[in-house]
N, C-alpha and C. Protein backbone atom coordinates (compact mmCIF):
# COMPACT_ATOMS: atom_id res chain seq x y z
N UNK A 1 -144.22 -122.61 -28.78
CA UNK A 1 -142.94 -123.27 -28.72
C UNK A 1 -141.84 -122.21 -28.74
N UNK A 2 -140.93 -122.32 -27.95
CA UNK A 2 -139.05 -121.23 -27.73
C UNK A 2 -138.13 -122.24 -28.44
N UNK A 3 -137.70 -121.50 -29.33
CA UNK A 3 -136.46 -121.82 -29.58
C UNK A 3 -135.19 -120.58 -29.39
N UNK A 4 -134.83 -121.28 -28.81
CA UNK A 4 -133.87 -120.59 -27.94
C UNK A 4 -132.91 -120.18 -29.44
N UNK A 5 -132.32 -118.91 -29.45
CA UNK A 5 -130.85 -119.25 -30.50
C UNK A 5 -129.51 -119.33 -29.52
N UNK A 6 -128.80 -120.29 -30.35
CA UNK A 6 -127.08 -120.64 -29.47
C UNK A 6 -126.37 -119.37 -29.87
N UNK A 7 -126.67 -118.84 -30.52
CA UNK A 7 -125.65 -117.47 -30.81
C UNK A 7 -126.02 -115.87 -30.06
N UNK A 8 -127.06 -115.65 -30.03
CA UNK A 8 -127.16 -114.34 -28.89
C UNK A 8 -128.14 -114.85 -27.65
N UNK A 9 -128.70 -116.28 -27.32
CA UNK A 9 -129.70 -116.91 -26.57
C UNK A 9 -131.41 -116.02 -26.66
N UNK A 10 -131.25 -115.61 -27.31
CA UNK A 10 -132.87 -114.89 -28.05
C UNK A 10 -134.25 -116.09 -28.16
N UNK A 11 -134.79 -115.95 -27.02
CA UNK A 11 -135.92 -116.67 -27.24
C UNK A 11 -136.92 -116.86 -28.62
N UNK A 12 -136.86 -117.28 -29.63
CA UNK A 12 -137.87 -117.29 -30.50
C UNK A 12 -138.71 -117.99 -30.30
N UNK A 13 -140.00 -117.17 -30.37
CA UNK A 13 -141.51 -117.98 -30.24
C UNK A 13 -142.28 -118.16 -31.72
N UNK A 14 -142.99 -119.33 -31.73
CA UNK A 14 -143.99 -120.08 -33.19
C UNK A 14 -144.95 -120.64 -32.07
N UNK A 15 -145.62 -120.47 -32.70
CA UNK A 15 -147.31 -120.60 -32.26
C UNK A 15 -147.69 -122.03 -32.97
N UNK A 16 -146.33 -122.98 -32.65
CA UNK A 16 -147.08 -124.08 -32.82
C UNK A 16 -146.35 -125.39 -31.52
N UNK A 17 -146.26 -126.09 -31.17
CA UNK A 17 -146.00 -126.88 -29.99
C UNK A 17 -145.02 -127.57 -30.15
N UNK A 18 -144.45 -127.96 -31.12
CA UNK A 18 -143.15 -128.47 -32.14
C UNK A 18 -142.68 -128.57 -33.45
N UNK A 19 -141.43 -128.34 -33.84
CA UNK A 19 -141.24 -128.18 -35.05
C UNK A 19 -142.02 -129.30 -35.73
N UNK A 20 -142.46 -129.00 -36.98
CA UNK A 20 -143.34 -130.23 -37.84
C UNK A 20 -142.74 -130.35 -38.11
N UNK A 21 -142.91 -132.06 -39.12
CA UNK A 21 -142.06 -133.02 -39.66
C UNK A 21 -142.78 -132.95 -40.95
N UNK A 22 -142.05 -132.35 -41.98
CA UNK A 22 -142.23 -132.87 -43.43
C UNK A 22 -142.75 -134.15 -43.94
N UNK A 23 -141.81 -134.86 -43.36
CA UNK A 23 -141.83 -136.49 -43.96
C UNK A 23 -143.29 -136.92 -43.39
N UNK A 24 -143.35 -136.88 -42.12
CA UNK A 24 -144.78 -137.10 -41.70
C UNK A 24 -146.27 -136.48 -41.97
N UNK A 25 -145.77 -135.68 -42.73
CA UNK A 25 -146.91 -134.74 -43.25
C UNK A 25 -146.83 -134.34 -44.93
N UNK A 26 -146.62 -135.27 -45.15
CA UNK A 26 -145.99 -135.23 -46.54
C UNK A 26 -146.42 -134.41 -47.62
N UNK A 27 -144.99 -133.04 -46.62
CA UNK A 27 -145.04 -131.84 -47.27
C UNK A 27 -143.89 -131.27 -47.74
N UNK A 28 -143.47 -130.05 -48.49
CA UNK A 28 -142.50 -129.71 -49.02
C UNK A 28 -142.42 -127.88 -48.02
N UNK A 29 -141.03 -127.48 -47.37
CA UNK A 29 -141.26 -126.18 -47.36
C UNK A 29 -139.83 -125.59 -47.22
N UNK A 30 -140.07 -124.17 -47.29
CA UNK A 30 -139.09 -123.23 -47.87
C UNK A 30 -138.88 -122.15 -47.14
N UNK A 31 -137.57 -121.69 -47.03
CA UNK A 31 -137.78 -119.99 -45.89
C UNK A 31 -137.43 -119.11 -46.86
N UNK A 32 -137.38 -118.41 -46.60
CA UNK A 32 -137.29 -117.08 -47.55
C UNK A 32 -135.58 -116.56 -47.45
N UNK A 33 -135.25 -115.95 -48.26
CA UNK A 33 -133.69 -115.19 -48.00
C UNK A 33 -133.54 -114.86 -46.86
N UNK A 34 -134.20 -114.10 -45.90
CA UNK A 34 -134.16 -113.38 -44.53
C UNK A 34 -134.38 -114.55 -43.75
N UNK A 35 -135.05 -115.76 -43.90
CA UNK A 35 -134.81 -116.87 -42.87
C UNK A 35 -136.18 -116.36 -41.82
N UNK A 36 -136.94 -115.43 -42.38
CA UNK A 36 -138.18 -115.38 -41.64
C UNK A 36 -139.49 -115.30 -41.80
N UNK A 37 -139.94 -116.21 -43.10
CA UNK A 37 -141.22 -116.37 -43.85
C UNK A 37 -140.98 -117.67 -43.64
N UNK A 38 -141.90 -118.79 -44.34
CA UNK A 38 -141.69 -120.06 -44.46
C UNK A 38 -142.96 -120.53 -45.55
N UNK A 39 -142.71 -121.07 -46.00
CA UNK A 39 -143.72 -121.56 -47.46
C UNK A 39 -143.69 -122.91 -47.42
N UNK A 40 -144.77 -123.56 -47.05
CA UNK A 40 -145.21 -125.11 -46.79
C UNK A 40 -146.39 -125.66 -48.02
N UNK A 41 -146.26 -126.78 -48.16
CA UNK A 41 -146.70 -126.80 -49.87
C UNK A 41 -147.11 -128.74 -49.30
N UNK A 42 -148.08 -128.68 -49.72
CA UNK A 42 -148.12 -130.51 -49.77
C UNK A 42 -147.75 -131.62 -50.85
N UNK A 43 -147.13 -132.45 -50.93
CA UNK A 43 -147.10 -132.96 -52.25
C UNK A 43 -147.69 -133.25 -52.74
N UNK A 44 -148.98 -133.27 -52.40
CA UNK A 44 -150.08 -134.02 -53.09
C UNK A 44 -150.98 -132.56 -54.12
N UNK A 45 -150.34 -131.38 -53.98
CA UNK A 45 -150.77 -130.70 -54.81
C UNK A 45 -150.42 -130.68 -55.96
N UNK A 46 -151.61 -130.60 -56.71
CA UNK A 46 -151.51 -130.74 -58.24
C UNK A 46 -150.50 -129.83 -59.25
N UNK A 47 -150.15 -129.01 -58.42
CA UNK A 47 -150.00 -127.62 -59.00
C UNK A 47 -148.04 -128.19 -59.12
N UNK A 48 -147.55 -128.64 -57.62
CA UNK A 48 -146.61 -128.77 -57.38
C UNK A 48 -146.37 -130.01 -58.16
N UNK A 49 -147.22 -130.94 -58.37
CA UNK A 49 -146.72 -132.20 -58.93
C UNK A 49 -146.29 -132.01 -60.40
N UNK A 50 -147.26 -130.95 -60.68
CA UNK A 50 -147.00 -130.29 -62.08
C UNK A 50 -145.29 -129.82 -63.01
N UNK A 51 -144.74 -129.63 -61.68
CA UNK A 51 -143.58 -129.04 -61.75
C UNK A 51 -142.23 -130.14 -61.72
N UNK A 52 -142.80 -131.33 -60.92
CA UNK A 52 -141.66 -131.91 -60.65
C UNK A 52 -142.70 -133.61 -60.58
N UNK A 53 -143.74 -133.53 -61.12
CA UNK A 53 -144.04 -135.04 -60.95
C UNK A 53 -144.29 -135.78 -60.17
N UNK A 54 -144.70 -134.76 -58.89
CA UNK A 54 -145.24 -135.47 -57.49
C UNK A 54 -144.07 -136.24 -56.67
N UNK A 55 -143.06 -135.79 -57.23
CA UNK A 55 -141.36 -136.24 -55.86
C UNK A 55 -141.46 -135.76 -54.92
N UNK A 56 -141.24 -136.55 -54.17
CA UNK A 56 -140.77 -135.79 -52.51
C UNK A 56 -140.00 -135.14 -52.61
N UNK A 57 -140.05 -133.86 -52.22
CA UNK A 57 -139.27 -132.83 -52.04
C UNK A 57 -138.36 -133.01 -51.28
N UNK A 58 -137.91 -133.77 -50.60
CA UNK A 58 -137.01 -134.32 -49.86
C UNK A 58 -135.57 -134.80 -50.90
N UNK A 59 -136.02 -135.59 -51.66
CA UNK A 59 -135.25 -136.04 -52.49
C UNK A 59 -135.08 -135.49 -54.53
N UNK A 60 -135.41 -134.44 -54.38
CA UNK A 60 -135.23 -133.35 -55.76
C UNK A 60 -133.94 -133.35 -56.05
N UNK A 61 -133.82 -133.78 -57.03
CA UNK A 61 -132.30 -133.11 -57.99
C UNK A 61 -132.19 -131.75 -57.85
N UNK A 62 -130.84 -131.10 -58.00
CA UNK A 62 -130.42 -129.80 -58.47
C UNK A 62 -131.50 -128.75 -59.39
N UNK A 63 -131.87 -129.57 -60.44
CA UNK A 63 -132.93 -129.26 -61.73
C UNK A 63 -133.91 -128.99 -61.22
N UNK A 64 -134.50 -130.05 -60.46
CA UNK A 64 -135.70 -129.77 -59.98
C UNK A 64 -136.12 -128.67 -58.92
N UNK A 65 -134.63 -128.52 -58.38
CA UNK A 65 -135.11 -127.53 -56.70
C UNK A 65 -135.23 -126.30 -57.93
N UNK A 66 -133.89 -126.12 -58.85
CA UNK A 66 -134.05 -125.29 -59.68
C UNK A 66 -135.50 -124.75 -59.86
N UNK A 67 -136.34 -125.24 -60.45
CA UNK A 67 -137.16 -125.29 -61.47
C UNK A 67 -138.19 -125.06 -60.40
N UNK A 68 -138.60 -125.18 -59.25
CA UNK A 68 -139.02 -124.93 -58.13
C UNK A 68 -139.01 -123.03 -57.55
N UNK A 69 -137.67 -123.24 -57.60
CA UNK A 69 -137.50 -122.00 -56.88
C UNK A 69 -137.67 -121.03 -58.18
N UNK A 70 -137.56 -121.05 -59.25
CA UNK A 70 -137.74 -120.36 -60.37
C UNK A 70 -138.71 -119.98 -60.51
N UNK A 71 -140.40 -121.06 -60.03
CA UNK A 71 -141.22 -120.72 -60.33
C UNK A 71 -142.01 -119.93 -59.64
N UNK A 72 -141.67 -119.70 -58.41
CA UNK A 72 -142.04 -119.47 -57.45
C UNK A 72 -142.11 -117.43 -57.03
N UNK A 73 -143.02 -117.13 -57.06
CA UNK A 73 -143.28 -115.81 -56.44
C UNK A 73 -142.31 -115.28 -54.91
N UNK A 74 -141.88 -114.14 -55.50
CA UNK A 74 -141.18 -113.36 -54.35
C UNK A 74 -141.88 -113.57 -52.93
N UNK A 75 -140.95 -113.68 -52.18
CA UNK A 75 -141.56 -113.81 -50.51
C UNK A 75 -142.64 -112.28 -50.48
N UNK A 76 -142.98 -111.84 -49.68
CA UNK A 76 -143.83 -110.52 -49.49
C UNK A 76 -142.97 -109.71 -48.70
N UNK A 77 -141.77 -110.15 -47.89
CA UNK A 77 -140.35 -109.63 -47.55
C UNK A 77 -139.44 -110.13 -47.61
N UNK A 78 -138.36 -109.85 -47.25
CA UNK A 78 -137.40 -110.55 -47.32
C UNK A 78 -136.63 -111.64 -48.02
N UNK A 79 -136.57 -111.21 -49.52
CA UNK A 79 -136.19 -112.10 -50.65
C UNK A 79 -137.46 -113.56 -51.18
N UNK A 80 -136.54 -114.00 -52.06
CA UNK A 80 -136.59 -115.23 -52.01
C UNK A 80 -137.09 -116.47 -51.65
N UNK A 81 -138.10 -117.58 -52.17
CA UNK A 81 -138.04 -118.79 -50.75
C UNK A 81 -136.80 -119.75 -51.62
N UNK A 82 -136.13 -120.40 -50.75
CA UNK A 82 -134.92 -121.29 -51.47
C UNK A 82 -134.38 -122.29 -50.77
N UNK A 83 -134.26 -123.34 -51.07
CA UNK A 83 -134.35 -124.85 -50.28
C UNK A 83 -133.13 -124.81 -49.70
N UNK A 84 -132.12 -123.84 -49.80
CA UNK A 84 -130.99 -123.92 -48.89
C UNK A 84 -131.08 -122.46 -48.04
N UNK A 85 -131.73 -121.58 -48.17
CA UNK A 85 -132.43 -120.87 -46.72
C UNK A 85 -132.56 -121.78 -45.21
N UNK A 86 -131.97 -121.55 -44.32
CA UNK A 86 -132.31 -121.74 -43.15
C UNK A 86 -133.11 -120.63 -42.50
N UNK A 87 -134.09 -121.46 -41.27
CA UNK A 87 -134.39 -120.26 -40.50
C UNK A 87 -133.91 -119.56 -39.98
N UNK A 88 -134.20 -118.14 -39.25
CA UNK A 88 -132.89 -117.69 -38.24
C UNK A 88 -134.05 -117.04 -37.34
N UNK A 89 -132.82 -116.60 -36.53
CA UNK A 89 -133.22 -115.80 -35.50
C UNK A 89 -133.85 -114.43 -35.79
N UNK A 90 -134.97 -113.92 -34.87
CA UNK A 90 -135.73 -113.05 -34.88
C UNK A 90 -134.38 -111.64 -34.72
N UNK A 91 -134.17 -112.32 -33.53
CA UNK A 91 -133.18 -110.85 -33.13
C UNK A 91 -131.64 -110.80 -33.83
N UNK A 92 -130.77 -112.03 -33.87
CA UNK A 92 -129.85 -111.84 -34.59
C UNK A 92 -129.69 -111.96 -35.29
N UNK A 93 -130.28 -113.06 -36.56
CA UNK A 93 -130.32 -113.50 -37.85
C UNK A 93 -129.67 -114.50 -38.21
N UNK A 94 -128.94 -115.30 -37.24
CA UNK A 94 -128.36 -116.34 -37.08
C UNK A 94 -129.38 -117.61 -37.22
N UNK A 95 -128.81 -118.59 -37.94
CA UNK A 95 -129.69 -120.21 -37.55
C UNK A 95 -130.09 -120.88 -36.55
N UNK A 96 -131.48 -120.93 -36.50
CA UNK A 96 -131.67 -121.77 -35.61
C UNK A 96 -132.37 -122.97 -36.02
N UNK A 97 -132.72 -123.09 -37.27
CA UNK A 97 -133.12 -124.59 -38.09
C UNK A 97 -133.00 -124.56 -39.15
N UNK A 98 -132.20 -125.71 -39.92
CA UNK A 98 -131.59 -126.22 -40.76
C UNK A 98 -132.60 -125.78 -42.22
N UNK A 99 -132.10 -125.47 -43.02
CA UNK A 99 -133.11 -125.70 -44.18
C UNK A 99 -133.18 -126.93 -45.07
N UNK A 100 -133.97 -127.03 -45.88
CA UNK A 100 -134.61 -128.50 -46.22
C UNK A 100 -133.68 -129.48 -46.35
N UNK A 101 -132.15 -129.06 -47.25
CA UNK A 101 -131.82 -129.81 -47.68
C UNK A 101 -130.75 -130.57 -46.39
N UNK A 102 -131.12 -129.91 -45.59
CA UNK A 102 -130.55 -130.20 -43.78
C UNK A 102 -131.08 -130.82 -43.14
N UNK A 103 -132.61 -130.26 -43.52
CA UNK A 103 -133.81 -130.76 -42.26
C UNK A 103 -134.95 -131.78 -42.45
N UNK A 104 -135.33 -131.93 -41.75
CA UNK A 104 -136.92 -132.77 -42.37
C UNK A 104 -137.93 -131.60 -41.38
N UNK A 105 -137.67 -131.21 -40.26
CA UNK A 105 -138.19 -130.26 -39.55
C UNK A 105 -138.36 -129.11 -40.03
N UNK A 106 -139.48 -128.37 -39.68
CA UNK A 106 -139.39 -127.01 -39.80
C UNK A 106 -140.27 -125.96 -38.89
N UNK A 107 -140.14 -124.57 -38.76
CA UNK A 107 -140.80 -123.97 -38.14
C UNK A 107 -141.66 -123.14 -38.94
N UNK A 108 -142.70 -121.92 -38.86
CA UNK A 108 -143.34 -121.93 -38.80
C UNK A 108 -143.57 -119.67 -38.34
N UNK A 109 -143.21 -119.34 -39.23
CA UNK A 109 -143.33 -117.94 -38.82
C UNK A 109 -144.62 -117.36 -38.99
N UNK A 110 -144.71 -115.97 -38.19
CA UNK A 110 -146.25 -115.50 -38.36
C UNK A 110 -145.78 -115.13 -39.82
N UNK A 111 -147.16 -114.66 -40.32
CA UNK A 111 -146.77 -114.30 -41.92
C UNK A 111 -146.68 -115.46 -42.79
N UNK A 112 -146.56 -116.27 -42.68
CA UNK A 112 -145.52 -117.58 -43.66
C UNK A 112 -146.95 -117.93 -44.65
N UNK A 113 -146.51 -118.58 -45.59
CA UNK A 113 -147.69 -119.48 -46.60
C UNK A 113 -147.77 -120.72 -46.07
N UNK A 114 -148.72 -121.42 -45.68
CA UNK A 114 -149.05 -122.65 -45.39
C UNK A 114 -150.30 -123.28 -46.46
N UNK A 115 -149.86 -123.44 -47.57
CA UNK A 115 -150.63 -124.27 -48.62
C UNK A 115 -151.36 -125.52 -48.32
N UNK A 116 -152.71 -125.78 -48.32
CA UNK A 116 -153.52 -126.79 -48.31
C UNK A 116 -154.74 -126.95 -49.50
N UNK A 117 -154.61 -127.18 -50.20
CA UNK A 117 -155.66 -127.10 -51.28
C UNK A 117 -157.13 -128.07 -50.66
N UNK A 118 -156.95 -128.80 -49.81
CA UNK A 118 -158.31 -129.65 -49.92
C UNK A 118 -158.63 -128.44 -48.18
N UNK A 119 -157.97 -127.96 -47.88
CA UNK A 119 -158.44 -127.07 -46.67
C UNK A 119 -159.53 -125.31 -46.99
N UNK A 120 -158.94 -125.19 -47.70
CA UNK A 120 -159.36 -123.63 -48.20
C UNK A 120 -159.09 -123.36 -49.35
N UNK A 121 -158.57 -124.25 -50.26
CA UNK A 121 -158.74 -123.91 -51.42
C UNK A 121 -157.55 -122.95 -52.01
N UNK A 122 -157.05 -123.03 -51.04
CA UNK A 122 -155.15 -122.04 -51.46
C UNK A 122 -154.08 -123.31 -51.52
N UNK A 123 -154.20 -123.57 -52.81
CA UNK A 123 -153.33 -124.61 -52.92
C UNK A 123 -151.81 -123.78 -53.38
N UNK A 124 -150.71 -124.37 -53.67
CA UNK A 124 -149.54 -123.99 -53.84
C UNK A 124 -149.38 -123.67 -55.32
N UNK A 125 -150.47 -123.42 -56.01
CA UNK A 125 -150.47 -122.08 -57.51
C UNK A 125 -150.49 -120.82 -56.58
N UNK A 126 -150.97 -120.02 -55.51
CA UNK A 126 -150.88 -119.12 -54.87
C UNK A 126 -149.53 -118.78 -54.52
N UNK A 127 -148.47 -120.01 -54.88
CA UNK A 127 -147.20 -119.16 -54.54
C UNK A 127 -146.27 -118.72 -55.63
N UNK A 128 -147.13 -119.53 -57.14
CA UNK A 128 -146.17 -119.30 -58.14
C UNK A 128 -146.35 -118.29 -59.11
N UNK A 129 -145.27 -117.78 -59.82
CA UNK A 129 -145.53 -116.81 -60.40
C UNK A 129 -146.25 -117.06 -61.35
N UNK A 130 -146.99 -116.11 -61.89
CA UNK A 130 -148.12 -116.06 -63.22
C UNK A 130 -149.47 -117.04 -63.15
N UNK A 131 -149.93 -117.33 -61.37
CA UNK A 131 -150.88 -117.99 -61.58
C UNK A 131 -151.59 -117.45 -60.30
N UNK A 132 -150.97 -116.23 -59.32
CA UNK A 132 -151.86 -115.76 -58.53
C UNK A 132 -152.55 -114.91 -59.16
């Protein structure tokens, strides 16, 4: 999939066929400070429900994104993951998709965490601190 950016027209490519839908996949995810990691988490993980009680991440209080992003292990570059991170552009660093509290969509960088616990067994304790 290209997503084009509106600010320098920089083709960005994800190796997946369309942005996924959170809501439809009822998942939670995050970009990093630099806007070029992405951390995808399901709600149905135990680890995450732990934290906030199995809410849709969609709809988290202040406290809760808090308490989220607090717990959470440094990206492996580029800062941070943080629910008001947008993605950006490869080449300019500009937005090209909304972050969570914008989007229900998201993309999908090489590198990124994609958490599935009933898949491989890397559930979303792999992203928090003091439990990798």
């Amino acid at each position: 999939m290209i997503v084009k950016c509106n600010s320098c027209g920089y083709e960005n490519e994800f190796a997946q066929p369309y942005p996924y839908h959170a809501g439809f996949g009822t998942q939670g995810f995050l970009y990093n400070d630099a806007g070029n990691l992405t951390l995808v988490w399901s709600l149905y993980d135990p680890d995450y429900e732990a934290l906030v009680g199995g809410k849709d991440a969609l709809h988290l209080t202040d406290k809760e994104r808090t308490r989220i992003e607090s717990s959470l292990l440094p990206a492996r570059f580029g800062g941070r993951f943080r629910f008001a991170n947008p993605a950006r552009c490869k080449q300019c660093c500009s937005e090209i998709s909304g972050p969570m509290l914008r989007s229900v969509s998201y993309l999908v960088y090489d590198g990124s965490l994609v958490t599935d616990p009933g898949a491989d067994e890397m559930g979303f304790k792999f992203a928090l601190a003091g439990t990798a």
